[in-house]
Protein backbone atom coordinates (compact mmCIF):
# COMPACT_ATOMS: atom_id res chain seq x y z
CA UNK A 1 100.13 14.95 141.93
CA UNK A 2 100.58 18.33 140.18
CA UNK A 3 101.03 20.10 143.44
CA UNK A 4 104.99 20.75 142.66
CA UNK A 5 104.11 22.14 139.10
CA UNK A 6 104.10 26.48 138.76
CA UNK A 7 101.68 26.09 135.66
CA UNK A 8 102.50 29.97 135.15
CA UNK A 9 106.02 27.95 133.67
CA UNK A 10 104.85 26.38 131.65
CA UNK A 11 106.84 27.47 128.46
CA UNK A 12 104.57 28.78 125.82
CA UNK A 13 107.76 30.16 123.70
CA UNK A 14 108.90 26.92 123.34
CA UNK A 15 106.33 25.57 121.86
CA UNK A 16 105.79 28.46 119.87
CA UNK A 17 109.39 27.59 118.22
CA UNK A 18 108.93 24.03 118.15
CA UNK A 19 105.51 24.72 116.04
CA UNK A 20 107.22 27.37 113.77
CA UNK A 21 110.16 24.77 112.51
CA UNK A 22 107.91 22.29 112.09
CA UNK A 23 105.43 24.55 109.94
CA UNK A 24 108.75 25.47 108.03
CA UNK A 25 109.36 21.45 108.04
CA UNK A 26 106.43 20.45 106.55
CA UNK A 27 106.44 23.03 103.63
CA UNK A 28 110.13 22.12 103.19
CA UNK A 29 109.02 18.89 102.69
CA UNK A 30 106.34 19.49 100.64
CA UNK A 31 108.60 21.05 98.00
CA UNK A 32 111.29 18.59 98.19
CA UNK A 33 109.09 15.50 97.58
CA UNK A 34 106.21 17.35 95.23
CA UNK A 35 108.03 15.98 92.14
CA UNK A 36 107.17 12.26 93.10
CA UNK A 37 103.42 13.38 94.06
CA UNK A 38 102.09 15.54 90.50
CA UNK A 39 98.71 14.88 91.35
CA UNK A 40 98.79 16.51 94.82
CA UNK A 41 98.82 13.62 97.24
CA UNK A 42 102.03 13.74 99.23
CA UNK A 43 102.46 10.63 101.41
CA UNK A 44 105.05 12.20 102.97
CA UNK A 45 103.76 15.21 103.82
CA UNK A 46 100.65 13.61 105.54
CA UNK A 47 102.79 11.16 107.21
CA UNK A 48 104.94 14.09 108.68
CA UNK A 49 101.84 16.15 109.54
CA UNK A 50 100.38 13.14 111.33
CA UNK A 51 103.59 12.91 113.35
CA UNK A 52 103.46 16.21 114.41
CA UNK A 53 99.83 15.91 116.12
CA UNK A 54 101.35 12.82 117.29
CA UNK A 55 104.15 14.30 118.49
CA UNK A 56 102.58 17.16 120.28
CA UNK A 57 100.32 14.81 122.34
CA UNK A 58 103.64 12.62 123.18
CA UNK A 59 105.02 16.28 124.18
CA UNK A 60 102.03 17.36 126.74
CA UNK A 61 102.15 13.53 127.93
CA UNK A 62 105.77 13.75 129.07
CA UNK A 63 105.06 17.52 129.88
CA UNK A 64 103.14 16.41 132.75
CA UNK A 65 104.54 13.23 133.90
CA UNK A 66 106.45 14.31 136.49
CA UNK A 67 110.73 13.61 134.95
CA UNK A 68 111.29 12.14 138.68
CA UNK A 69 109.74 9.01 137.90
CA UNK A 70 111.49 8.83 134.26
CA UNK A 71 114.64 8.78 136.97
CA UNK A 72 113.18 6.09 138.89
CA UNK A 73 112.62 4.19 135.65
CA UNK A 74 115.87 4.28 134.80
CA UNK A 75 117.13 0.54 135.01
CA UNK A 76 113.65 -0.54 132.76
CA UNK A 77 114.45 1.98 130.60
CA UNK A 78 118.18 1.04 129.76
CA UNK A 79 116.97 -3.05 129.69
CA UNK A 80 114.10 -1.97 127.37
CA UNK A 81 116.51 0.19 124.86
CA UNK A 82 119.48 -2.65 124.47
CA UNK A 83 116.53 -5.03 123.69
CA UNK A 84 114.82 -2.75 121.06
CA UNK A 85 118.31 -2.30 119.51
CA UNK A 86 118.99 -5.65 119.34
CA UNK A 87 116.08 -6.78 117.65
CA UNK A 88 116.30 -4.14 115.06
CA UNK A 89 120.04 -6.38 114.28
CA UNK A 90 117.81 -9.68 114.47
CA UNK A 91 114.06 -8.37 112.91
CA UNK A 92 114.98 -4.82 111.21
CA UNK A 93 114.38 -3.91 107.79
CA UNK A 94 117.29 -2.82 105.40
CA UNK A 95 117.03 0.15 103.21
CA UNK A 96 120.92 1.26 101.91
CA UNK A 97 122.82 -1.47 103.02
CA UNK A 98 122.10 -0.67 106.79
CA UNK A 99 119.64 -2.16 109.23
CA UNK A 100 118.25 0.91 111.50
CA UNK A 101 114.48 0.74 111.02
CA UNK A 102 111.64 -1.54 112.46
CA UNK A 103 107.92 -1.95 110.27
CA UNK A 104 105.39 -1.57 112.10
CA UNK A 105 102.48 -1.35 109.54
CA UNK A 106 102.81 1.67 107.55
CA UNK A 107 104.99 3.15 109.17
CA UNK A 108 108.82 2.69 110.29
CA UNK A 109 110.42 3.05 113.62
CA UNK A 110 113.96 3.79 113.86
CA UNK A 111 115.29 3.11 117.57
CA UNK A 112 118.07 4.31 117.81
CA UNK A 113 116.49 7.84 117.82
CA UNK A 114 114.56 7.07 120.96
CA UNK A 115 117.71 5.72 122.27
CA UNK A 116 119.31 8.67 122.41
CA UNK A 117 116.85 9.95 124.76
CA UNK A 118 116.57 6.96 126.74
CA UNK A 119 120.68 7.03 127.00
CA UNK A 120 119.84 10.76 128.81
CA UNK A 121 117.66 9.61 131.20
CA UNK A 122 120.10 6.83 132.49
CA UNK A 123 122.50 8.93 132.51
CA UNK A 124 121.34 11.70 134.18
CA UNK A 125 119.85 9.14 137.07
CA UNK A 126 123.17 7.53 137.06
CA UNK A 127 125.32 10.47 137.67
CA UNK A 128 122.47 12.18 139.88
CA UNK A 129 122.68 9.17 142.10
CA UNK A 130 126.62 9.25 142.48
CA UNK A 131 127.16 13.07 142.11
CA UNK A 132 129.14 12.61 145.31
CA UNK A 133 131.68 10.06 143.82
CA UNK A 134 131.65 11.61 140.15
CA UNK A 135 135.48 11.76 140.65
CA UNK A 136 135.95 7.96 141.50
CA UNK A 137 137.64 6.64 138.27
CA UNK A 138 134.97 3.19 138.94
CA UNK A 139 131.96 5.91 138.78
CA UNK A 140 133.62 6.98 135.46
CA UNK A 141 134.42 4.02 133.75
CA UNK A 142 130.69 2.55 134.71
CA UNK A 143 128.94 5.72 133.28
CA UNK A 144 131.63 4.75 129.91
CA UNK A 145 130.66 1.07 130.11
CA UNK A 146 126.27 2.17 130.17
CA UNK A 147 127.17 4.45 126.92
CA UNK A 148 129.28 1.93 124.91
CA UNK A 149 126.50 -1.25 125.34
CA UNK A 150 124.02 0.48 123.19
CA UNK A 151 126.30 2.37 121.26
CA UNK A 152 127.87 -0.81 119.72
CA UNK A 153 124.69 -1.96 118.77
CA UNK A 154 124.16 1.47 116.91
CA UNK A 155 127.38 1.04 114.94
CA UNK A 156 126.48 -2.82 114.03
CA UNK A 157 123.37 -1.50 112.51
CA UNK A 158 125.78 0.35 110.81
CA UNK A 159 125.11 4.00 111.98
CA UNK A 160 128.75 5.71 113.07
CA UNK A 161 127.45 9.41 113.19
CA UNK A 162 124.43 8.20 115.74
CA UNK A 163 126.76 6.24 117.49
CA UNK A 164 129.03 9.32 117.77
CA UNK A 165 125.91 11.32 119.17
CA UNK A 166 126.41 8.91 121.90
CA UNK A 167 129.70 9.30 123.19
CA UNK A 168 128.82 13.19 122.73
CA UNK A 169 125.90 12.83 125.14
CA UNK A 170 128.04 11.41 127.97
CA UNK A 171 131.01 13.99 127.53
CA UNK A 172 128.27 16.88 128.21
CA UNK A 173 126.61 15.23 130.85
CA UNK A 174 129.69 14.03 132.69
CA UNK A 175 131.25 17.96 132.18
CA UNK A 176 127.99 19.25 133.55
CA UNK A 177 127.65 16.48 136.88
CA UNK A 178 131.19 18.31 138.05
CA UNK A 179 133.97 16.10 136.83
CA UNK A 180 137.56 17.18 137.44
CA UNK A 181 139.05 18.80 135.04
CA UNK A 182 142.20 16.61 135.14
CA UNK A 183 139.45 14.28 133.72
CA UNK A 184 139.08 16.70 131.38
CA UNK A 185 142.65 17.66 130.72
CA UNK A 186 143.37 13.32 130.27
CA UNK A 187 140.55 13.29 128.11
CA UNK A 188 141.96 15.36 125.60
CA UNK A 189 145.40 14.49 125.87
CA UNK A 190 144.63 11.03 125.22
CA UNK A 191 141.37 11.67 122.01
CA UNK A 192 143.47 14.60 120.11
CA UNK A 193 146.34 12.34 119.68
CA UNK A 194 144.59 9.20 118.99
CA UNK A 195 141.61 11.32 116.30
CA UNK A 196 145.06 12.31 114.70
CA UNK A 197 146.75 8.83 114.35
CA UNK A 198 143.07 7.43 113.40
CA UNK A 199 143.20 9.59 110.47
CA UNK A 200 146.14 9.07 109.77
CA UNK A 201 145.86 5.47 109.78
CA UNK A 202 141.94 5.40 107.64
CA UNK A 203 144.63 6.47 104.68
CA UNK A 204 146.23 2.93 104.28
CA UNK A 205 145.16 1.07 101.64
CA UNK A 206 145.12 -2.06 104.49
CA UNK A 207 143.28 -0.13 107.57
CA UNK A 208 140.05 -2.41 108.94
CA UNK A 209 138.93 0.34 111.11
CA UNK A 210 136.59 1.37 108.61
CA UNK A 211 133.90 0.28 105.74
CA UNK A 212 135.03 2.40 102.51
CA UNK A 213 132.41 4.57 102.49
CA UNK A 214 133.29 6.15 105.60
CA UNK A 215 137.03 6.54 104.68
CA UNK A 216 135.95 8.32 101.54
CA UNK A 217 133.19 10.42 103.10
CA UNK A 218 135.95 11.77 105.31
CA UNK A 219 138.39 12.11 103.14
CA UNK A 220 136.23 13.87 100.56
CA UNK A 221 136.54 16.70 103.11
CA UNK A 222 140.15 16.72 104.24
CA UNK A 223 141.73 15.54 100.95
CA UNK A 224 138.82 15.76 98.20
CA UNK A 225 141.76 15.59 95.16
CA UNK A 226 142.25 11.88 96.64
CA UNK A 227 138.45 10.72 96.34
CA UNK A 228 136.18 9.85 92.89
CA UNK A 229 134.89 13.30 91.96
CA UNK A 230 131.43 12.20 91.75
CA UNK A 231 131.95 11.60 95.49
CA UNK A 232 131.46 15.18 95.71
CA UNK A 233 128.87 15.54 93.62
CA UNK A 234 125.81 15.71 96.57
CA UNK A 235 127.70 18.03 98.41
CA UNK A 236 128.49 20.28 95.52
CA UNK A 237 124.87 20.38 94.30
CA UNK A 238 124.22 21.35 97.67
CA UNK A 239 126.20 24.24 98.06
CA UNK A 240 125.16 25.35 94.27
CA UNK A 241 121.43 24.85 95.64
CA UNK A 242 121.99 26.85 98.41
CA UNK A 243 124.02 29.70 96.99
CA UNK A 244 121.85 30.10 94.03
CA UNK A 245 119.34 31.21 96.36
CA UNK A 246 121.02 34.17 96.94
CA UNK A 247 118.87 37.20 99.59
CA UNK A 248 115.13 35.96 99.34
CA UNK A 249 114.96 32.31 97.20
CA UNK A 250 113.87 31.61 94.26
CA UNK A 251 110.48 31.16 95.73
CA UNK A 252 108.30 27.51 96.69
CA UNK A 253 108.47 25.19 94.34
CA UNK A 254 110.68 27.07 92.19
CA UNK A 255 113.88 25.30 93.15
CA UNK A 256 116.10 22.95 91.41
CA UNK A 257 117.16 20.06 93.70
CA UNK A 258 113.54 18.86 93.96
CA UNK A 259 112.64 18.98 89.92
CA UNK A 260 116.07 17.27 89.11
CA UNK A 261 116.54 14.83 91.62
CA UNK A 262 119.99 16.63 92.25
CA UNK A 263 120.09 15.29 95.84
CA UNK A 264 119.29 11.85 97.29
CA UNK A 265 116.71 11.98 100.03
CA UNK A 266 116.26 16.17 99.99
CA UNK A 267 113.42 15.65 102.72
CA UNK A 268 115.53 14.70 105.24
CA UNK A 269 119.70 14.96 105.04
CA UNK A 270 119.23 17.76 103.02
CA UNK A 271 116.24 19.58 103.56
CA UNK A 272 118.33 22.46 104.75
CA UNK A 273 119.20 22.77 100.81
CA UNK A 274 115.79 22.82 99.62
CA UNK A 275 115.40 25.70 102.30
CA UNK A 276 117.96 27.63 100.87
CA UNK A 277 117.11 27.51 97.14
CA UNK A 278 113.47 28.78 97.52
CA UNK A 279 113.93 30.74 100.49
CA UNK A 280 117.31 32.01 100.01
CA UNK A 281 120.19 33.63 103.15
CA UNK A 282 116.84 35.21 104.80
CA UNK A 283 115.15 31.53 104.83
CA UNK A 284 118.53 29.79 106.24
CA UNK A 285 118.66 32.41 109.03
CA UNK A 286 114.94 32.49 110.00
CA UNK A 287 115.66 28.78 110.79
CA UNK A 288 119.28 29.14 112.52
CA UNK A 289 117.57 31.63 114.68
CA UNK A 290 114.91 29.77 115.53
CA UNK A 291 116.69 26.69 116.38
CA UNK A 292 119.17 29.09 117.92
CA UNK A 293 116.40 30.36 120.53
CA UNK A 294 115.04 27.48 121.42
CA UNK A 295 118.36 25.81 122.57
CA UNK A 296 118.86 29.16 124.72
CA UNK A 297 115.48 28.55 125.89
CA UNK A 298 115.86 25.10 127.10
CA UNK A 299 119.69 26.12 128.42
CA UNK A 300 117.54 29.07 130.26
CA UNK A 301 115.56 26.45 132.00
CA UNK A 302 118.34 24.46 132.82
CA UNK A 303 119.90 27.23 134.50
CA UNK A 304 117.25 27.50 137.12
CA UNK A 305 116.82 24.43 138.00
CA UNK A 306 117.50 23.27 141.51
CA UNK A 307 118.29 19.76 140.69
CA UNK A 308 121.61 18.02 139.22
CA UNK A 309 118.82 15.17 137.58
CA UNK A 310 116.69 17.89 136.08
CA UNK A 311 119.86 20.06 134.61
CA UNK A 312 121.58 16.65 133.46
CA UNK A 313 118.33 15.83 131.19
CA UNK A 314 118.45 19.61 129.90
CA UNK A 315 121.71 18.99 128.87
CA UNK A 316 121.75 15.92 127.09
CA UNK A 317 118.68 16.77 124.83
CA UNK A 318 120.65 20.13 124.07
CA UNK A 319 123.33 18.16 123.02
CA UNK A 320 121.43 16.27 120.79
CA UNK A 321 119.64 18.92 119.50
CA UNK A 322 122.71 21.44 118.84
CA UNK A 323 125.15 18.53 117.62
CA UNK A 324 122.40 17.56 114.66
CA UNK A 325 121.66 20.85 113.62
CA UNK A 326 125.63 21.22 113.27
CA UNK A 327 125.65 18.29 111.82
CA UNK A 328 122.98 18.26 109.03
CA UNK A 329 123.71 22.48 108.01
CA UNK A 330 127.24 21.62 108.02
CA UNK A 331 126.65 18.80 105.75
CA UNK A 332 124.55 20.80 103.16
CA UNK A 333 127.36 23.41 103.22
CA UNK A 334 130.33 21.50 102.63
CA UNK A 335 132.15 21.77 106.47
CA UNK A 336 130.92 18.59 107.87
CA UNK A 337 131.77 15.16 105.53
CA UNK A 338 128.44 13.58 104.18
CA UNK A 339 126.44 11.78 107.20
CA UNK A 340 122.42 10.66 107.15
CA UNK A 341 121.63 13.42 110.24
CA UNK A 342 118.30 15.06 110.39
CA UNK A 343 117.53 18.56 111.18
CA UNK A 344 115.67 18.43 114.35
CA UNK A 345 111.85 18.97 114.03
CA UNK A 346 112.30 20.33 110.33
CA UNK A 347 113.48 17.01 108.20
CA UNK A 348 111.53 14.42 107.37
CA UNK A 349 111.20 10.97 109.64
CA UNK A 350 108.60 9.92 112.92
CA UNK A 351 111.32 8.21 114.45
CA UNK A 352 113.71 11.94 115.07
CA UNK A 353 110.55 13.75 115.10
CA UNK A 354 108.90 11.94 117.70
CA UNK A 355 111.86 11.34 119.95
CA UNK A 356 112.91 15.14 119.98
CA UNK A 357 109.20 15.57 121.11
CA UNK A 358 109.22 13.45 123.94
CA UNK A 359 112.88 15.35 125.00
CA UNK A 360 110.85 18.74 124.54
CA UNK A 361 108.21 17.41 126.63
CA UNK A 362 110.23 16.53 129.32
CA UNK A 363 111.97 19.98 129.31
CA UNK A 364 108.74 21.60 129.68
CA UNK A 365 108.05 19.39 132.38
CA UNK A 366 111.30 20.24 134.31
CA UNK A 367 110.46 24.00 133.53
CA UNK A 368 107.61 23.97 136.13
CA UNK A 369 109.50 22.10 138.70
CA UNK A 370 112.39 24.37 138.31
CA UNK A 371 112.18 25.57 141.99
CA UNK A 372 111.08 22.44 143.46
CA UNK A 373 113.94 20.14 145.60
CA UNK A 374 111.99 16.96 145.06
CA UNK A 375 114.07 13.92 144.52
């Protein structure tokens, strides 16, 4: 069974890095949610450290099950996601106004996180299987048709910036499988006109495209004289949580955010804040580096692998993993408008935790098959 495998690639870095930001995770945490535990019990905490031993068994699971099979799965595994999505629209619970998680005793499972991985593996087996007719507008327009399916389902929930992970996923693996670039070249011409007239259109007082809170999240970015100024207010706080960290932090526990409750939900869309104010510029770059390296790490893999399936996988999970760590810093510092994103294996939640695990795992598993041609 293991007879493919080079154990001696098995990549001990990478779970050196993935330990490392979760360690910085779960004191993160810790300090951002100590306020609502005085007495030194921290359901949160526990919860997070329990879904890191979790997560770490899921990640040696899928580290040795050989990613072949996850290829040959791939049909199941598309049925089995629209169905879990669905029934969080039919059976979910609503926190917020929005309908993304699932109860499963204590604990809450958010699907569309796994989804995300699940849409890589179909994907990847998809375009691995047609790699010869990549350029056959039908082959493109199916690989569109498997993204949208669960995609809508994300946005009913409603969850536009997962949904917009989506679409991301399939433009990275579709560059990567060797489309055209006269693909590429229509792409653009036809998305950078229509992003403009989009936004130009969210301004109307009469658009339906979409729910308020989106319009003003944007447009407390582009135009932020136009919007209510407490609209601002979390992303200010932010930035003033951040800066006032200055070289070294003001030291754990020390900060503001946490003992104010100057930011909603500082364990998980804006942990990177919390990081900032007690650990200061030296804190924020221990953790861009280390996210930094481990991307490099999994593109380094990638890059010798003999397989389109194994390098498709690679690069979907990168894309994930690089688009919410853009996504969440950018939000804390004021260049990306106001989404729920979490920092991968640092904020708090099973659901992202868990599923980045399982895509970790399966990048360690391609590392020691990097020089096999197995199909």
């Amino acid at each position: 069974m293991f007879k493919q495998y080079d154990f001696k690639r098995f990549d001990y870095v990478l779970v050196l890095l993935i330990a490392l930001l979760g360690i910085i995770g779960i004191v993160a945490i810790g300090s951002a949610t100590r306020v609502y535990s005085p007495d030194g019990t921290n359901e949160i905490v526990n919860k997070q450290m329990i879904g890191y031993v979790l997560g770490f068994f899921i990640l040696l699971f899928f580290a040795f099950f050989d990613y072949h099979w996850l290829g040959k799965l791939a049909i199941p595994i598309y049925i089995f996601t629209i169905l879990l999505l669905a029934l969080v629209l039919v059976a979910g619970s609503e926190t917020n106004n929005a309908v993304r998680w699932i109860d499963i005793g204590p604990f809450r499972l958010q699907p569309s996180e796994f989804a995300k991985i699940f849409l890589v593996l179909v994907l990847a087996k998809y375009f691995d299987k047609f790699q010869d007719k990549i350029n056959q507008w039908y082959i493109v327009i199916g690989s569109i048709l498997i993204t949208a399916v669960p995609t809508l389902l994300i946005i009913r929930q409603p969850d536009l910036s997962t949904g917009m992970i989506m679409f991301l996923i399939l433009a990275f693996m579709i560059y990567v499988s060797g489309i055209s670039y006269l693909y590429v070249a229509g792409a653009g011409a036809v998305l950078i006109p229509s992003a403009l007239i989009g936004l130009w259109y969210i301004q109307k007082p009469d658009q339906t495209l979409l729910k308020e809170y989106q319009v003003n999240r944007i447009l407390s970015l582009i135009r932020p004289d136009s919007v209510d100024p407490s609209l601002l207010m979390q992303t200010n706080n932010s930035i003033q949580a951040i800066g006032s960290g200055r070289i070294f932090g003001k030291g754990l526990y020390l900060g503001k955010v946490n003992q104010y409750d100057y930011l909603p939900e500082p364990q998980t869309d804006f942990i990177f804040s919390i990081i900032g104010e007690e650990f200061g510029f030296f804190g924020c770059t221990i953790v861009i580096f280390l996210l930094f390296i481990l991307i490099l790490k999994c593109l380094w893999i990638a890059k010798d692998t003999t397989d389109l399936l194994g390098k498709l996988i690679i690069t979907g999970i990168v894309a994930i993993i690089t688009y919410q760590s853009f996504v969440n810093i950018g939000v804390t510092t004021g260049i990306v408008p106001n989404t729920g994103i979490p920092l991968p294996f640092i904020s708090a939640g099973l659901s992202s935790l868990l599923a980045n695990m399982m895509g970790m795992g399966i990048i360690l598993n391609i590392g020691m098959q990097r020089k096999s041609t197995q199909k």
